[in-house]
Protein backbone atom coordinates (compact mmCIF):
# COMPACT_ATOMS: atom_id res chain seq x y z
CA UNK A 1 22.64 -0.70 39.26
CA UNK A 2 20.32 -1.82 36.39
CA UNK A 3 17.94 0.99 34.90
CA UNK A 4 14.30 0.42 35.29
CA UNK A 5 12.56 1.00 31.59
CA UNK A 6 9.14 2.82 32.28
CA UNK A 7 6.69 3.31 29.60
CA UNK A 8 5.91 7.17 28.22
CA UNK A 9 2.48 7.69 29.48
CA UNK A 10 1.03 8.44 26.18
CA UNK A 11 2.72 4.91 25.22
CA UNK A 12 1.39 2.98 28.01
CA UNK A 13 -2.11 4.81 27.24
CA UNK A 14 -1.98 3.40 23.52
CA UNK A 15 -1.32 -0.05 24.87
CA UNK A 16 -4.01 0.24 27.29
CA UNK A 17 -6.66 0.81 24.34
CA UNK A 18 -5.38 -2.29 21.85
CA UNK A 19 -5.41 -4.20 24.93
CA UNK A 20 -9.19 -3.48 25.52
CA UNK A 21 -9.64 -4.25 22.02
CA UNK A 22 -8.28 -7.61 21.45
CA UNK A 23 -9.62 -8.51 25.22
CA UNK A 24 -12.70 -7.69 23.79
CA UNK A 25 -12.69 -8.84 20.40
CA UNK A 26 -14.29 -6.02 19.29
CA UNK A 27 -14.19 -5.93 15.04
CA UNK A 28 -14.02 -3.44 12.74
CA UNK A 29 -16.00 -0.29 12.82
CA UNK A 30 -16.65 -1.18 16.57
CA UNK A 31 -17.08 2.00 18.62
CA UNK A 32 -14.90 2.46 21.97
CA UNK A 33 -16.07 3.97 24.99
CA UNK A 34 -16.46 7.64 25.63
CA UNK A 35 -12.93 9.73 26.06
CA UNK A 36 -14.88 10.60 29.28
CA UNK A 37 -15.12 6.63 30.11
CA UNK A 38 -11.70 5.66 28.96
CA UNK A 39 -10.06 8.18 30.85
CA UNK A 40 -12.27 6.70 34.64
CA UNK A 41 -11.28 3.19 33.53
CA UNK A 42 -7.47 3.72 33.42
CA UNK A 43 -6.73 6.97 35.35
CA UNK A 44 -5.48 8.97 32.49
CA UNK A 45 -5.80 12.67 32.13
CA UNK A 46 -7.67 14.38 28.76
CA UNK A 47 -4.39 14.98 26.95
CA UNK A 48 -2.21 11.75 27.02
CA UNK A 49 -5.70 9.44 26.33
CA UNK A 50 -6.49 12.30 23.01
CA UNK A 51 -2.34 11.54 22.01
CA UNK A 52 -2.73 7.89 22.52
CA UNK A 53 -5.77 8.14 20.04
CA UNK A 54 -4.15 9.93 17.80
CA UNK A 55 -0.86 7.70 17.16
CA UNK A 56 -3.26 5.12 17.03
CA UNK A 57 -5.20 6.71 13.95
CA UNK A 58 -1.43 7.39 13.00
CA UNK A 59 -0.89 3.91 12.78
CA UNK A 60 -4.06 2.98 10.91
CA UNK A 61 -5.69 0.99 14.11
CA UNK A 62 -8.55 3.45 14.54
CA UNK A 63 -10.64 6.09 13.02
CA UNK A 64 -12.16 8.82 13.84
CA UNK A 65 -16.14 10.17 13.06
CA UNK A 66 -16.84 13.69 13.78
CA UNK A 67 -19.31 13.79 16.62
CA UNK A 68 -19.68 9.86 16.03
CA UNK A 69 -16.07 9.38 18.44
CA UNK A 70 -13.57 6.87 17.58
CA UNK A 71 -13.74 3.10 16.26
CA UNK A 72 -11.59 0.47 15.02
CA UNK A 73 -9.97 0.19 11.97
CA UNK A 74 -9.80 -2.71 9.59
CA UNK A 75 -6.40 -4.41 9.38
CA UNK A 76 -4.10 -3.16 6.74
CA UNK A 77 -3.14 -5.24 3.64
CA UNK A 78 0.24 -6.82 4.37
CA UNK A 79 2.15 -7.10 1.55
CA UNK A 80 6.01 -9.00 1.09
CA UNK A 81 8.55 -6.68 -0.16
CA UNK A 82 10.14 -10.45 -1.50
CA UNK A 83 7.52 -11.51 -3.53
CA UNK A 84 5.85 -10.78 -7.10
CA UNK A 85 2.10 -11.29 -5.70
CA UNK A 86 -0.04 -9.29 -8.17
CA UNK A 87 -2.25 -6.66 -6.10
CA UNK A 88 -5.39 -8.20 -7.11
CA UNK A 89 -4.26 -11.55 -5.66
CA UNK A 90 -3.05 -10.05 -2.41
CA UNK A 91 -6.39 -8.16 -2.15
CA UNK A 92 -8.53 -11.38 -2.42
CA UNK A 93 -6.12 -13.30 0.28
CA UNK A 94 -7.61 -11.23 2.08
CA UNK A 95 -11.15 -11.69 1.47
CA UNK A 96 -11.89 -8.50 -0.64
CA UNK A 97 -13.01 -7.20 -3.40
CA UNK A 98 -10.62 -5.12 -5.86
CA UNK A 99 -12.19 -2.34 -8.26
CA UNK A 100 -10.03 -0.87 -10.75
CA UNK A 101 -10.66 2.94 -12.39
CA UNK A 102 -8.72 4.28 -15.75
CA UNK A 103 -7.38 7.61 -15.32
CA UNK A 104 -5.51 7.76 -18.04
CA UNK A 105 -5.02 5.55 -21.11
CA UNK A 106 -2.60 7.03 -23.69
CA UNK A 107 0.35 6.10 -26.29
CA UNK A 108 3.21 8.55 -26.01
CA UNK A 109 6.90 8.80 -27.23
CA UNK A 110 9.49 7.24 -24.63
CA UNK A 111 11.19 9.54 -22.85
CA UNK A 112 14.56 9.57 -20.89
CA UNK A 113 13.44 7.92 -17.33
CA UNK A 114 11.03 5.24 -19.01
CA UNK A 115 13.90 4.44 -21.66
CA UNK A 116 16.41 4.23 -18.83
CA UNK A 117 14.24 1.73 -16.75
CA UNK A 118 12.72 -0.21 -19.78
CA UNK A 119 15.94 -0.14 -21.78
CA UNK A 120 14.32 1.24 -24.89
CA UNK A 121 15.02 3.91 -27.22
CA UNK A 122 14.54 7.16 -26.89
CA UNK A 123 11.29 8.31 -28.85
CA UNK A 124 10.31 4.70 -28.92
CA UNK A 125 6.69 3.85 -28.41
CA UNK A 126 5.61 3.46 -24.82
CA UNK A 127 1.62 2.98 -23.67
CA UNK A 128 1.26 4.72 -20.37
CA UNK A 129 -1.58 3.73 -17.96
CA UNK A 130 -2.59 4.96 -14.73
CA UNK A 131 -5.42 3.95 -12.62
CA UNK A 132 -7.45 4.07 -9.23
CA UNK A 133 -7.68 0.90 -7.34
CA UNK A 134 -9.81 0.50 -4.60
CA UNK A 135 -10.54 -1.74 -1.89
CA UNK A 136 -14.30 -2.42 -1.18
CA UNK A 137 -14.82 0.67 -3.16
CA UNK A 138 -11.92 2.21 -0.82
CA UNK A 139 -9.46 3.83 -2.38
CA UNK A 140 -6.29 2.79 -1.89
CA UNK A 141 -3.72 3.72 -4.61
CA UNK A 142 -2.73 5.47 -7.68
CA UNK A 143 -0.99 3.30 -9.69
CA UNK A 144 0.94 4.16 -13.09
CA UNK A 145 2.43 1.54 -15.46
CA UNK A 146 4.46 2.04 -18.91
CA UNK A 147 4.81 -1.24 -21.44
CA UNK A 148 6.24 -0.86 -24.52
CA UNK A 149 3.56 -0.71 -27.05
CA UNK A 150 5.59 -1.99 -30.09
CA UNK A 151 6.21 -5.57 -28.72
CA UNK A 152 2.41 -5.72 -27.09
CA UNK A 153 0.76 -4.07 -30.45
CA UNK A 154 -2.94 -3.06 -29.49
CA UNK A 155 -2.47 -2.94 -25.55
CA UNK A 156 -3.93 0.28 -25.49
CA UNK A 157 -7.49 -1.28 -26.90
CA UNK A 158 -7.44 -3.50 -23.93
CA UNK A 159 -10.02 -2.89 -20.84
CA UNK A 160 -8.31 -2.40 -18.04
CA UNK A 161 -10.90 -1.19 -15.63
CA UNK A 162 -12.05 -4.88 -15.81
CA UNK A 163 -8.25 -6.94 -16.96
CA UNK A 164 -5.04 -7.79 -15.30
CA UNK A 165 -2.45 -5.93 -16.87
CA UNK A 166 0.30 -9.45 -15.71
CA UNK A 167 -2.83 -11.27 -17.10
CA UNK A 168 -3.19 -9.88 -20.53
CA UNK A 169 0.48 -9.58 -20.87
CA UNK A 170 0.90 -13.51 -20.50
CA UNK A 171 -2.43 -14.62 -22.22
CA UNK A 172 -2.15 -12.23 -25.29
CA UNK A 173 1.67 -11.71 -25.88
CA UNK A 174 3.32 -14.92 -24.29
CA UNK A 175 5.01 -11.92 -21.51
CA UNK A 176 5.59 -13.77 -18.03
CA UNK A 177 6.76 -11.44 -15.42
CA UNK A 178 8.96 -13.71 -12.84
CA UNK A 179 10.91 -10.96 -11.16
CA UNK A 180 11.73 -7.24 -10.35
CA UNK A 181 13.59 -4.33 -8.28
CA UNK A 182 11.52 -1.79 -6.69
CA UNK A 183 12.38 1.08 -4.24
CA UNK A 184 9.77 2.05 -1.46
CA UNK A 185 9.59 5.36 -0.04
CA UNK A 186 7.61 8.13 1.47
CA UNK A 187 5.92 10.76 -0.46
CA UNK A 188 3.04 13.63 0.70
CA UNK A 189 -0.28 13.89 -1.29
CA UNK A 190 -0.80 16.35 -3.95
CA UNK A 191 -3.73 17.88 -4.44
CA UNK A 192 -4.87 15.71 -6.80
CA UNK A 193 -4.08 12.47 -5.18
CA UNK A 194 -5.27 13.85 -1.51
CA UNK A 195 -8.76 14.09 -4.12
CA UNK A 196 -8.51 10.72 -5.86
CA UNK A 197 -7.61 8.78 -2.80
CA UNK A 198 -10.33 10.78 -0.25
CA UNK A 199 -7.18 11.90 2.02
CA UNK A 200 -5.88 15.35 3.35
CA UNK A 201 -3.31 17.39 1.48
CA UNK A 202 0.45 16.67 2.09
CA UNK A 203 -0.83 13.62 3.90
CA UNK A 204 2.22 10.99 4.12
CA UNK A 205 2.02 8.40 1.23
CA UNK A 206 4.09 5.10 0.54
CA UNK A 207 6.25 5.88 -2.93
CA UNK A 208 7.31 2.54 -4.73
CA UNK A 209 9.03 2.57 -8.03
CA UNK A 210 10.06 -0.58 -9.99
CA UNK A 211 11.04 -2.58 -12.47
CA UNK A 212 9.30 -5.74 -13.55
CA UNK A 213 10.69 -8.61 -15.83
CA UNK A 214 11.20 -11.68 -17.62
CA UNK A 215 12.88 -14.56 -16.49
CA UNK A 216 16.15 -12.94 -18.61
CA UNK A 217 15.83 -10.27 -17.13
CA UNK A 218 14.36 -8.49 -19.92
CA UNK A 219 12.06 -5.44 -18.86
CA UNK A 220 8.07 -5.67 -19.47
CA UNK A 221 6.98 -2.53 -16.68
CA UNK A 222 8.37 0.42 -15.07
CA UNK A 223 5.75 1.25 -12.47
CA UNK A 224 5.03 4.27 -9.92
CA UNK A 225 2.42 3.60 -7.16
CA UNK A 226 1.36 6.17 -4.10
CA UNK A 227 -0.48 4.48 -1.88
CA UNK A 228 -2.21 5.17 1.54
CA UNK A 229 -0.21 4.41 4.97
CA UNK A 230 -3.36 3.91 6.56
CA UNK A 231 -4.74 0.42 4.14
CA UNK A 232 -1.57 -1.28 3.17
CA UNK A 233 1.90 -1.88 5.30
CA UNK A 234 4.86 -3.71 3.88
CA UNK A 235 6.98 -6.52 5.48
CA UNK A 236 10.09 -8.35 4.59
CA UNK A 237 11.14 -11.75 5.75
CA UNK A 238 13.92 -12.34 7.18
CA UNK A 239 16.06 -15.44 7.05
CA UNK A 240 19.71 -15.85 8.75
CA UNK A 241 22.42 -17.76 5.95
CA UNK A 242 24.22 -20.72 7.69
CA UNK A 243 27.44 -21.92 5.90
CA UNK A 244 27.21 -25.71 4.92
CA UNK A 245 28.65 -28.11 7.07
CA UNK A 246 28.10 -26.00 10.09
CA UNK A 247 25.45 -26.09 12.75
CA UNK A 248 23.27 -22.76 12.97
């Protein structure tokens, strides 16, 4: 006999509330109804609507205001784990405005994890940056990049509150990053980033580490980013191989 699936209430609750969303059309920042309200208009009880809400918020599809109540979120940034699309350009896809602040600007001595990735010498000259970018003055991520500082002499005089780093790399040193590696993984907050980025301690962050390069493969960055769950989400196309000479 075939087993009937049934939804978890506080599942079916969660579906309930993105369905009066879209039905709706409310936008972003849009208040719902009372907890009071939404519980009449679907027969829930107090405690499955409040954990429906909050793996919701979990997800990044609402917010909440103290003694305001609860609203919609904006959409996170989708961005392809298979392509090389600069942040900036991914940010202005989708019709916002990218703000970029210097942390830390700073020529130090290569040491054994940057000469590893960037396949330089140990001691060798390395110009570490890190920086704050934010999202209609949202912040979003922590972002640290090291570039040797021997082949792009005077990189650490550039501006990079206000330049591309791919940018400046290409239209000052003839650098053209075409490819990379990177690893994505899940961090929690320090207290220093739960500061920078406006977020609770220990709250969950995205870790990616990587590699970009040349066409030869030839290593220009090693990068570390944090960023927040709750802005950005990654995806990855898939596509199925089909052998020549056969039919899919």
């Amino acid at each position: 006999m075939p087993r009937t699936f049934q939804f978890r209430p506080r599942v079916e609750a969660a579906e309930r509330i993105e369905s009066f969303i879209s039905v709706n059309k409310l936008p972003p920042h849009a208040k719902l109804p009372s907890e009071r309200d939404m519980c009449e208009m679907w027969e829930l009880n107090r405690t499955t609507l409040r954990s429906a809400i909050r793996s919701l918020m979990e997800e990044g599809k609402l917010y909440n205001k103290v003694g305001s109540g609860t609203f919609v979120a904006e959409a996170k940034l989708t961005r392809n784990l298979q392509d090389m699309l600069p942040f900036s350009r991914l940010v202005a896809s989708a019709g916002k405005k990218l703000r970029s602040e210097v942390l830390s600007s700073r020529v130090m001595e290569c040491n054994k994890q940057v000469s590893q990735r960037l396949r330089l010498p140990l001691g060798h000259g390395i110009f570490e940056l890190i920086r704050l970018r934010l999202v209609d003055d949202e912040p979003v991520l922590i972002e640290t990049a090291y570039l040797d500082c021997v082949r792009h002499a005077g990189i650490e005089l550039l501006d990079f509150a206000k330049e591309s780093v791919y940018h400046s790399l290409e239209k000052r040193y003839g650098t053209v990053v075409r490819k990379g590696q990177e690893q994505l993984g899940i961090t929690y907050a320090t207290e220093e980033e739960s500061r920078l980025l406006g977020i609770e301690r220990e709250s969950p962050l995205f870790h990616l580490v990587g590699v970009a390069s040349e066409e030869d493969g030839t290593p220009v960055e090693y990068f570390e980013s944090v960023l927040r769950t709750d802005k950005i989400r990654f995806a990855s196309v898939l596509t199925r191989g089909v052998k020549k000479g056969k039919k899919p």
